[in-house]
Each structure stands twice: as C-alpha cells, then as structure tokens.
C-alpha atoms as a PDB file:
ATOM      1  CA  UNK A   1       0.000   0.000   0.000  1.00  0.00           C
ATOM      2  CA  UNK A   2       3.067   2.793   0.769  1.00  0.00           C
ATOM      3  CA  UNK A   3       4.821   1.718  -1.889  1.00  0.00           C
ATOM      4  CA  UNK A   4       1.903   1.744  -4.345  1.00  0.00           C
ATOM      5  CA  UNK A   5       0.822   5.416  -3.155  1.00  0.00           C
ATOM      6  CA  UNK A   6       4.860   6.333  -3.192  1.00  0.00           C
ATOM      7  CA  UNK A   7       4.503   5.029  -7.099  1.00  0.00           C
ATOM      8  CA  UNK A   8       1.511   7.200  -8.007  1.00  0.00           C
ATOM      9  CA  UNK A   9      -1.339   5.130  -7.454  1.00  0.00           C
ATOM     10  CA  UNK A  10      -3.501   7.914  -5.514  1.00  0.00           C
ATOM     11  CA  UNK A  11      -6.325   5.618  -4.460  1.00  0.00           C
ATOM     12  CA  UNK A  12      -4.041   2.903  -2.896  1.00  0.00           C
ATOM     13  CA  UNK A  13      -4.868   4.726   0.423  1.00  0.00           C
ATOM     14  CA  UNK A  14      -8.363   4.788  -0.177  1.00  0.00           C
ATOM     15  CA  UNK A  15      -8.365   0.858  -1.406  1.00  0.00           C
ATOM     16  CA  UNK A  16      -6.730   0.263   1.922  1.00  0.00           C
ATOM     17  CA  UNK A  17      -8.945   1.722   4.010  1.00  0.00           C
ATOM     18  CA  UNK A  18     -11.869   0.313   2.324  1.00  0.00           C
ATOM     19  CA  UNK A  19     -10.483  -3.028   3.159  1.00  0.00           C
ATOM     20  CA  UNK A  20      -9.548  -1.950   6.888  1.00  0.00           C
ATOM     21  CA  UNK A  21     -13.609  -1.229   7.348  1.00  0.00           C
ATOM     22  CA  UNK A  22     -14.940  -4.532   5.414  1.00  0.00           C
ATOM     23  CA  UNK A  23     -12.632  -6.115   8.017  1.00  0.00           C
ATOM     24  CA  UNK A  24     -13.322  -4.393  10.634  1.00  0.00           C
ATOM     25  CA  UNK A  25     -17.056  -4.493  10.274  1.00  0.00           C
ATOM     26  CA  UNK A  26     -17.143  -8.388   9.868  1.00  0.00           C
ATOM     27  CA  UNK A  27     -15.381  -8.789  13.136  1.00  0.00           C
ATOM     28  CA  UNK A  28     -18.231  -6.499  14.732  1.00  0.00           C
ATOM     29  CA  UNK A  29     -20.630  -8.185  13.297  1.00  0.00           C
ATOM     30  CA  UNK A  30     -19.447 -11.873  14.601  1.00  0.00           C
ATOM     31  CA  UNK A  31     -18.517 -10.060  17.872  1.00  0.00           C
ATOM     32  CA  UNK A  32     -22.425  -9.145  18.153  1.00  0.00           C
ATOM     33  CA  UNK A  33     -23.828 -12.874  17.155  1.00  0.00           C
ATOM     34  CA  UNK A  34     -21.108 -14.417  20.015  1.00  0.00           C
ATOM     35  CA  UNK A  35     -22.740 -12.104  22.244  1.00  0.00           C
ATOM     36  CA  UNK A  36     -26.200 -12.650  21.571  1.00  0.00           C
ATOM     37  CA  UNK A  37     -26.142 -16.341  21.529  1.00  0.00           C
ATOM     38  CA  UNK A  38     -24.833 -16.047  25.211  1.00  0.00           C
ATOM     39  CA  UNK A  39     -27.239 -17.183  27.643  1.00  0.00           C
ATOM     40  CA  UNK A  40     -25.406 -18.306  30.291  1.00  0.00           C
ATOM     41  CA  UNK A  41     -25.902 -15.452  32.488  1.00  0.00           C
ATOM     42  CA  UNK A  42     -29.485 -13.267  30.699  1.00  0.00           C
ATOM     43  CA  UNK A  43     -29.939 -11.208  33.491  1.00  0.00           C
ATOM     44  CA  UNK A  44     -26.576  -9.916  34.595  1.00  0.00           C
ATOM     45  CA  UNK A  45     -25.702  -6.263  33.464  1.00  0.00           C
ATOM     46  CA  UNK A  46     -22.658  -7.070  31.535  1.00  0.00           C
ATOM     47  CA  UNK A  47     -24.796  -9.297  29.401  1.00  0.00           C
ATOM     48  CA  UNK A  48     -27.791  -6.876  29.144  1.00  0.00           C
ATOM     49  CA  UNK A  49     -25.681  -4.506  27.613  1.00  0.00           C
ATOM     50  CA  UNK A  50     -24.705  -6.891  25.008  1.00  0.00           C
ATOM     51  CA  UNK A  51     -27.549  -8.126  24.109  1.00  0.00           C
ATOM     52  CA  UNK A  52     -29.322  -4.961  23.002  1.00  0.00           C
ATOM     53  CA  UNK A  53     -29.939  -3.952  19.664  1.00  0.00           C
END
C-alpha cells in the first residue's frame, strides 16, 4: 500500500482503508452474534448490555 501510493497510485490509500472497514465491520458483526447467543448469564448487566440492539 506505501509503496503503491509512493509510485503514483492515488487511491491505494483509499483501497486500503476500504479493506480496513470490510474487516473491521465483519469482526463487529461476529462479535455481536457471540454475544447474543450467550445465555449463560441473561440477566446480569454485563450481558444486558450486550444483548441490546
């Protein structure tokens, strides 16, 4: 990615931080499905919190 935007290639930055948020937002996504299929413990705050939309 640095050495494509040192070479010219303007949207190299751009591409990258596309990818960065694709990644990012699959790993919140998972993150909230773990969370919600906890049921170990409904009713304790920690898990409230969690479990709301």
């Amino acid at each position: 990615m640095v050495d494509a935007r040192l070479h010219g290639d303007t949207g190299a930055m751009a591409d990258y931080g596309d990818q960065v948020a694709e990644v990012f937002n699959g790993y919140r996504h998972d993150h909230r499905a773990v969370h919600q299929d906890e049921t170990r413990r409904q009713r304790h705050p920690f898990w409230c919190r969690r479990q709301s939309p």
